[in-house]
C-alpha atoms as a PDB file:
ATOM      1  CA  UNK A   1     100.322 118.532 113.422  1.00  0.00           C
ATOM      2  CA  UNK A   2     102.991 121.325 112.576  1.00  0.00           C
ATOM      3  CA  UNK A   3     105.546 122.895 114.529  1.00  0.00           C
ATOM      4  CA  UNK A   4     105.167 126.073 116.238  1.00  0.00           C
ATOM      5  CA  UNK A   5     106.324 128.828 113.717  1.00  0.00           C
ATOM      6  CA  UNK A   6     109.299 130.136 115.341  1.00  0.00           C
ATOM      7  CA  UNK A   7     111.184 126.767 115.299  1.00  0.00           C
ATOM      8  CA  UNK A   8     110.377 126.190 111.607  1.00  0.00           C
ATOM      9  CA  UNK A   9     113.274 127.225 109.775  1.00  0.00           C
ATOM     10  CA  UNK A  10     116.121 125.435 107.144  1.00  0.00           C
ATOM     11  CA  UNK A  11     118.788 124.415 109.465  1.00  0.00           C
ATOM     12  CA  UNK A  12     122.405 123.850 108.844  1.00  0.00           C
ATOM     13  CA  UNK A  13     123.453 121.160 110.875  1.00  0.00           C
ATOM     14  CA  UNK A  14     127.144 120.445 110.275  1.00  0.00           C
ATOM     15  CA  UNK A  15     128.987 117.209 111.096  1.00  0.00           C
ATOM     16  CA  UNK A  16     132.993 116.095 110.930  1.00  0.00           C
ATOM     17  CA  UNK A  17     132.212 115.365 106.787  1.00  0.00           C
ATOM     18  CA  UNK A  18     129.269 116.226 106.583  1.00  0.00           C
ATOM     19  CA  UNK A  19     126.646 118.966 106.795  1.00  0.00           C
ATOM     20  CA  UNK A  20     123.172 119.156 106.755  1.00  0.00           C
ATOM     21  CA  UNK A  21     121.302 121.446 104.520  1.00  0.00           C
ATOM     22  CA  UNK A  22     117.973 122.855 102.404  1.00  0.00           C
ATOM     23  CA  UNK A  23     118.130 121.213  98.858  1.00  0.00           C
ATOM     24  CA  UNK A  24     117.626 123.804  95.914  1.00  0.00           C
ATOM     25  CA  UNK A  25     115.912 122.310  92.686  1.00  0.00           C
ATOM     26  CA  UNK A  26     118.611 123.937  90.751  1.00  0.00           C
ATOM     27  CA  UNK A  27     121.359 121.786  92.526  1.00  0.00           C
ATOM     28  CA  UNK A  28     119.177 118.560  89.963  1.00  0.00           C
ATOM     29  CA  UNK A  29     121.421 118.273  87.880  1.00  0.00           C
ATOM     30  CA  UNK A  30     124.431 117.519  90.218  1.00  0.00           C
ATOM     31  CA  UNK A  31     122.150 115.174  92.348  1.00  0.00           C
ATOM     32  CA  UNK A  32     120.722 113.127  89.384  1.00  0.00           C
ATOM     33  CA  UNK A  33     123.920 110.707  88.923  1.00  0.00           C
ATOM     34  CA  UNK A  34     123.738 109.744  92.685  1.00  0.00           C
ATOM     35  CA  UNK A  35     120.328 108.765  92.053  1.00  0.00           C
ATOM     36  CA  UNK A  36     120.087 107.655  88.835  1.00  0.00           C
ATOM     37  CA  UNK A  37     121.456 104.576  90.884  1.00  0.00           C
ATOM     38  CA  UNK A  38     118.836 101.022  90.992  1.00  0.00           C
ATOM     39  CA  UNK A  39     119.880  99.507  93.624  1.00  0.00           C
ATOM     40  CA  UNK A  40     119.251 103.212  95.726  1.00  0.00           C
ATOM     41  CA  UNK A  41     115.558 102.608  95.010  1.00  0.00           C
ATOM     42  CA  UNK A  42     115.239  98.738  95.949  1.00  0.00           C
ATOM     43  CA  UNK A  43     113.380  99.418  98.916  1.00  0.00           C
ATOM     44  CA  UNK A  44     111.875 103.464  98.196  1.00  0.00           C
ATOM     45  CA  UNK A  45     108.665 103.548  97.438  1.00  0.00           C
ATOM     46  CA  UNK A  46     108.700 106.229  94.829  1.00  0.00           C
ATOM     47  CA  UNK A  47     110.252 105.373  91.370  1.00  0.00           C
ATOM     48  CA  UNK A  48     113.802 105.864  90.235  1.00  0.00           C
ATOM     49  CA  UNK A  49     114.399 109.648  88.607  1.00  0.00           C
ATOM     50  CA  UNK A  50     115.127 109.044  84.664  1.00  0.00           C
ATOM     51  CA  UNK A  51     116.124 112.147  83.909  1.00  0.00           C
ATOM     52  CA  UNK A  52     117.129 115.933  85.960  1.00  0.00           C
ATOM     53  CA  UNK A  53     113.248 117.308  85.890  1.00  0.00           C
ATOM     54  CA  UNK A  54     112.646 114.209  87.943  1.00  0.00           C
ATOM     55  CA  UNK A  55     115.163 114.968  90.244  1.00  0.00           C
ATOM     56  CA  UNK A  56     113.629 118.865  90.510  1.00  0.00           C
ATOM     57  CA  UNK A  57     110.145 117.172  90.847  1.00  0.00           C
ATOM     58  CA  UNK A  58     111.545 114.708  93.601  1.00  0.00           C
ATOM     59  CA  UNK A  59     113.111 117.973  95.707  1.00  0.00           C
ATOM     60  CA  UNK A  60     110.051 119.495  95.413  1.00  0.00           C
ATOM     61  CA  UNK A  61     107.681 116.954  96.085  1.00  0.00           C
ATOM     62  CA  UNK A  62     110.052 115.282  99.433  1.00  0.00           C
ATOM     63  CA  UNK A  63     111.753 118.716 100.498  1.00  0.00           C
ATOM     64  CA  UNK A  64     109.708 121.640  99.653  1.00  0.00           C
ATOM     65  CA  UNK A  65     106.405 121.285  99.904  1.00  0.00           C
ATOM     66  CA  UNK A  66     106.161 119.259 103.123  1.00  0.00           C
ATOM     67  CA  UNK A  67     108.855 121.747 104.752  1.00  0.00           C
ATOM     68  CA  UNK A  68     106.388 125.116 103.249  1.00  0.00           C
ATOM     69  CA  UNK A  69     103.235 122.988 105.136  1.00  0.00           C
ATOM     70  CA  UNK A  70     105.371 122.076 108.217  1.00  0.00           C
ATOM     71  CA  UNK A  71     104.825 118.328 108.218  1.00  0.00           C
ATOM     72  CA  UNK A  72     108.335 117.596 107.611  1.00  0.00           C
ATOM     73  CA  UNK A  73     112.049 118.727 107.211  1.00  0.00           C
ATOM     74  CA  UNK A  74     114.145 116.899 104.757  1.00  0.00           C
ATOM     75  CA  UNK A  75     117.405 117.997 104.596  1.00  0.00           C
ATOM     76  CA  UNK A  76     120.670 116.835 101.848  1.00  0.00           C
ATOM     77  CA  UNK A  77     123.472 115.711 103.373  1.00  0.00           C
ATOM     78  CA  UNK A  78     126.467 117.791 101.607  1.00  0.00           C
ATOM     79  CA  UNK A  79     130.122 115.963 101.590  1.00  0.00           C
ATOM     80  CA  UNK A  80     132.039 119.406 103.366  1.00  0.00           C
ATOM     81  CA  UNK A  81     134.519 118.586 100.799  1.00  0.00           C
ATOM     82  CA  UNK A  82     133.364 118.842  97.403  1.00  0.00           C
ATOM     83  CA  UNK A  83     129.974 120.988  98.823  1.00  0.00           C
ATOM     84  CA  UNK A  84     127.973 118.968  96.922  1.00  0.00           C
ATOM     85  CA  UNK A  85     124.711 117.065  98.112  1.00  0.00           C
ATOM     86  CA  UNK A  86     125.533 113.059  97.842  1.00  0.00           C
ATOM     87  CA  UNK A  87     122.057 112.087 100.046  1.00  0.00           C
ATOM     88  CA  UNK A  88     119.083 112.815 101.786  1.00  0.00           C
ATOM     89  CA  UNK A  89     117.283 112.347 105.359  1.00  0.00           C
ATOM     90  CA  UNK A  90     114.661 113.274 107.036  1.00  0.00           C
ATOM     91  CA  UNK A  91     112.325 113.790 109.462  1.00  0.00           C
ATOM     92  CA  UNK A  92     108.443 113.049 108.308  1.00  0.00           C
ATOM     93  CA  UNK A  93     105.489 113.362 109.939  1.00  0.00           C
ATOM     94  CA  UNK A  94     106.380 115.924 112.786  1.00  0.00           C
ATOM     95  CA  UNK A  95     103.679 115.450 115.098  1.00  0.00           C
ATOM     96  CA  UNK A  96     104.678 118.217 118.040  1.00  0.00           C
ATOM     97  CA  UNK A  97     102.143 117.651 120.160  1.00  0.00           C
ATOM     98  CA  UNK A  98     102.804 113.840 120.538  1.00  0.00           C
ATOM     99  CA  UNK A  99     105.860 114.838 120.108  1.00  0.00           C
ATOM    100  CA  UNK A 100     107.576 112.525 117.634  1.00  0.00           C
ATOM    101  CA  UNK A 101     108.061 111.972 113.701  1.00  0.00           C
ATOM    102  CA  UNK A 102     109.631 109.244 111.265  1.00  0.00           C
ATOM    103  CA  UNK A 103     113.023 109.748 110.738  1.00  0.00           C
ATOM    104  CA  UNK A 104     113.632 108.597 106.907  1.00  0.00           C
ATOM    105  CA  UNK A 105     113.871 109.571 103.269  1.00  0.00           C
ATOM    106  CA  UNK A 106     117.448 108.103 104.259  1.00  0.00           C
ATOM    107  CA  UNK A 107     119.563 107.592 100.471  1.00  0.00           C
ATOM    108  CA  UNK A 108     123.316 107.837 100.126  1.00  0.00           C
ATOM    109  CA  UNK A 109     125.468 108.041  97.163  1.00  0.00           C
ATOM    110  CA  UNK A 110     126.717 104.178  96.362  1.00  0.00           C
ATOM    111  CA  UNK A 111     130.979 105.865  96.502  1.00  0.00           C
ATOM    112  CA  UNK A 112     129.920 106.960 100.424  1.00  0.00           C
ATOM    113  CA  UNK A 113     128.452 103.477 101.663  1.00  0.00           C
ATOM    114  CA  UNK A 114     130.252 101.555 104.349  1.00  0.00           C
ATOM    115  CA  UNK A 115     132.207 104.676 105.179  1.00  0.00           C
ATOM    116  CA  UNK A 116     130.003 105.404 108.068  1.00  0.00           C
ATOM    117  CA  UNK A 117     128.335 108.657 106.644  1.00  0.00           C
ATOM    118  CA  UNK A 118     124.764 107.853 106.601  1.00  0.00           C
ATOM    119  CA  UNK A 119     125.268 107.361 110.416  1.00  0.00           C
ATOM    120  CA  UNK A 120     126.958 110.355 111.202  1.00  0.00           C
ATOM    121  CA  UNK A 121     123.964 112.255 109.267  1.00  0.00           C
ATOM    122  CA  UNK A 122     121.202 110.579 110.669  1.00  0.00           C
ATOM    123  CA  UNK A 123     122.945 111.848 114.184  1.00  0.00           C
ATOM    124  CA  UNK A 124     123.420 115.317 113.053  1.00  0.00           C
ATOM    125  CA  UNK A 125     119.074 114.695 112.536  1.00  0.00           C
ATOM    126  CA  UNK A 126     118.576 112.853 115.687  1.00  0.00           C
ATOM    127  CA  UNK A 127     120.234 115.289 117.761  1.00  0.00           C
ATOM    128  CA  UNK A 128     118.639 118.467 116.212  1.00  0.00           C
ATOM    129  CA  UNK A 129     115.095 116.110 116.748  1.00  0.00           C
ATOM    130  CA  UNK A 130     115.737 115.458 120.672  1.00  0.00           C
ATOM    131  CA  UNK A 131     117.225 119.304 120.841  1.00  0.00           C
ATOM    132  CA  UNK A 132     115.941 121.942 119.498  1.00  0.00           C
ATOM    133  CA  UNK A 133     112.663 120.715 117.829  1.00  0.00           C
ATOM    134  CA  UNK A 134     111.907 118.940 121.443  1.00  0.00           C
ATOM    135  CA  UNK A 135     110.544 115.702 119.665  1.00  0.00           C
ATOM    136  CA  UNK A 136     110.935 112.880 121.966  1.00  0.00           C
ATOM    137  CA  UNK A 137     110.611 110.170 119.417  1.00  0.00           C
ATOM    138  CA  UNK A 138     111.172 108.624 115.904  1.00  0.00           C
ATOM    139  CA  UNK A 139     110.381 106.082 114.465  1.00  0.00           C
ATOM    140  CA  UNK A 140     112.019 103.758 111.739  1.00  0.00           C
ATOM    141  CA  UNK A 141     110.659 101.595 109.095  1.00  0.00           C
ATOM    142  CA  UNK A 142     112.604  99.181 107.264  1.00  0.00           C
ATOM    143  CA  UNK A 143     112.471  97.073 104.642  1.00  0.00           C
ATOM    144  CA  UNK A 144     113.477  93.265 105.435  1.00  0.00           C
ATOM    145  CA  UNK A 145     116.620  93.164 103.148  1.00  0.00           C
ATOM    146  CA  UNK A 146     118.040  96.399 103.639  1.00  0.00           C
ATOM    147  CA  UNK A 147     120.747  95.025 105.843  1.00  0.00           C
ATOM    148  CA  UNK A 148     122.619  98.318 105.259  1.00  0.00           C
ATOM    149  CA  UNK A 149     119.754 100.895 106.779  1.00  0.00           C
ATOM    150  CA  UNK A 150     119.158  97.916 109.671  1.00  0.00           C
ATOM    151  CA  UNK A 151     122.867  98.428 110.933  1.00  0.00           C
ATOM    152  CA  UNK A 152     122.867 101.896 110.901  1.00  0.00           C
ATOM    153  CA  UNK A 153     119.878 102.472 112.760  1.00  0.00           C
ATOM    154  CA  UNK A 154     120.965 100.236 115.145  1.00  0.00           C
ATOM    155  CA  UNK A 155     124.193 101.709 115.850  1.00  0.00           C
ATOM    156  CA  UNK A 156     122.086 104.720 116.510  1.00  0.00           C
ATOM    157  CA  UNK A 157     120.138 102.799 119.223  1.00  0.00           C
ATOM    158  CA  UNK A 158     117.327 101.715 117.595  1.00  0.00           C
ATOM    159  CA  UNK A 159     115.373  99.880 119.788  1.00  0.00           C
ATOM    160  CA  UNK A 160     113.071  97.026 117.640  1.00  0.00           C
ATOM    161  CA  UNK A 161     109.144  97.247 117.964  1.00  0.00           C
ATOM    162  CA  UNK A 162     107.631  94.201 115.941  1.00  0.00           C
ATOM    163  CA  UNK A 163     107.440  93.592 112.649  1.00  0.00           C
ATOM    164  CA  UNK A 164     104.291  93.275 109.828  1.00  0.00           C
ATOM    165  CA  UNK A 165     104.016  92.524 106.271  1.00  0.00           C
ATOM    166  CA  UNK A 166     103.567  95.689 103.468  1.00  0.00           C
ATOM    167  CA  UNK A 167     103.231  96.625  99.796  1.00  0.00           C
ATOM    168  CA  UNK A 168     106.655  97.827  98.308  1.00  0.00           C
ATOM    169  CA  UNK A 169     106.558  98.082  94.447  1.00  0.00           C
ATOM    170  CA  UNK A 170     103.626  95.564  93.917  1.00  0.00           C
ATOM    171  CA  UNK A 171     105.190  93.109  95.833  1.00  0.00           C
ATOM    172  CA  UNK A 172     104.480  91.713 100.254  1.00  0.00           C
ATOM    173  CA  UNK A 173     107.257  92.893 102.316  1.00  0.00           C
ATOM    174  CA  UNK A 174     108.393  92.020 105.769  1.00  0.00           C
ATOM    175  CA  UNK A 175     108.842  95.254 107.237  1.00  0.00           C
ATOM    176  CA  UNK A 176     110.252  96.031 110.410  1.00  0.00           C
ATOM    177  CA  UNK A 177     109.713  98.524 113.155  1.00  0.00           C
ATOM    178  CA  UNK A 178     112.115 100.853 115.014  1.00  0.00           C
ATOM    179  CA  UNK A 179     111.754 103.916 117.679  1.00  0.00           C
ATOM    180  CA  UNK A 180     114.792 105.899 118.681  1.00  0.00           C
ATOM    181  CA  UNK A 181     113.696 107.771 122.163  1.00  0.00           C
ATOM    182  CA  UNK A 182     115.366 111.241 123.256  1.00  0.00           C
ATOM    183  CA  UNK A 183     118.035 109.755 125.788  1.00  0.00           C
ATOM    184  CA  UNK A 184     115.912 110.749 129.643  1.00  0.00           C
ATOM    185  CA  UNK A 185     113.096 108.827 127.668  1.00  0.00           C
ATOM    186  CA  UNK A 186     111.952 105.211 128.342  1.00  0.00           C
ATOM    187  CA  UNK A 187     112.325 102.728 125.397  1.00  0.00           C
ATOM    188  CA  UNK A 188     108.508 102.160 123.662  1.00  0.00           C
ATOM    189  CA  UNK A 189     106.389  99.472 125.257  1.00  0.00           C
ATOM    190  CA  UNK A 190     107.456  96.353 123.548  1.00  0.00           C
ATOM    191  CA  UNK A 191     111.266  97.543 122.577  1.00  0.00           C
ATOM    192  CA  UNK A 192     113.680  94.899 123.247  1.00  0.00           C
ATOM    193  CA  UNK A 193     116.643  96.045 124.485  1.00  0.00           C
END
């Protein structure tokens, strides 16, 4: 389901050190050391860029072309101080009329992690989610390992749903289930709180 046309635009969403913003393909080549990094893609299903076209090919493929169709925003998340994009997160799936969407495409640059910044942008998302696009929830998926992505997303009040088994890279998975719910909304049947 899209969104209705006249919320459907690139946002700026700016936080304390970081802001949130469209990704140009031309900005590849200052994006394709962040993820040129492994251990970024250990639980991604899409394959490690090898070289800056990849990195163009990624931004359109993630960014553009779901944003043009209106099934999803993803946005970069641009350290304010060197105005350069170190990550990405989004919002996928926008469903307006159930009124929800999965927030991911979360990566980070490896110098930013433990600093706190992947939270701070996933609340710049989350707040723009419950405010202005009116979505009342999103859900998380993650990967059983990715200790990292399961703090932050509980810091953010994540509330757990269950979890299942998946296919990540050829290999079974335990994956686990999250929903954040806009703050005057009830926790999802079978949260624990």
């Amino acid at each position: 389901m899209m969104l209705p046309t006249q919320n459907w635009i690139w946002p700026v969403l700016r936080g304390e050190r970081v802001q949130l913003r469209q990704i140009d393909r031309r900005e590849a080549l200052t994006i394709y050391p962040h993820m040129a990094d492994a251990d970024l893609w250990r639980y991604r299903n899409s394959d490690m860029p090898r070289s800056v076209g990849d990195v163009a090919a990624y931004i359109h493929a993630t960014c553009e072309r779901p944003f043009i169709a209106r099934e999803s925003l993803v946005l970069g998340i641009e350290w304010r101080t060197t105005r350069q994009i170190v990550g990405m997160v989004g919002l996928l799936g926008i469903d307006q009329a159930a009124r929800r969407a999965e927030l991911g495409s979360l990566w980070l640059a490896r110098s930013l992690w433990g600093r706190g910044v992947a939270h701070e942008a996933c609340q710049l998302l989350i707040d723009y989610a419950f405010g202005p696009l009116e979505l009342r929830r999103l859900d998380v998926l993650i990967y059983a390992g990715n200790t990292r992505s399961l703090r932050c997303f509980e810091h953010l009040g994540a509330h757990f749903l269950y979890s299942d088994s998946g296919i990540l890279r050829g290999r079974r998975w335990q994956r686990h289930h999250f929903a954040i719910t806009a703050p005057e909304t009830d926790p999802p049947d079978g949260a624990s709180l």
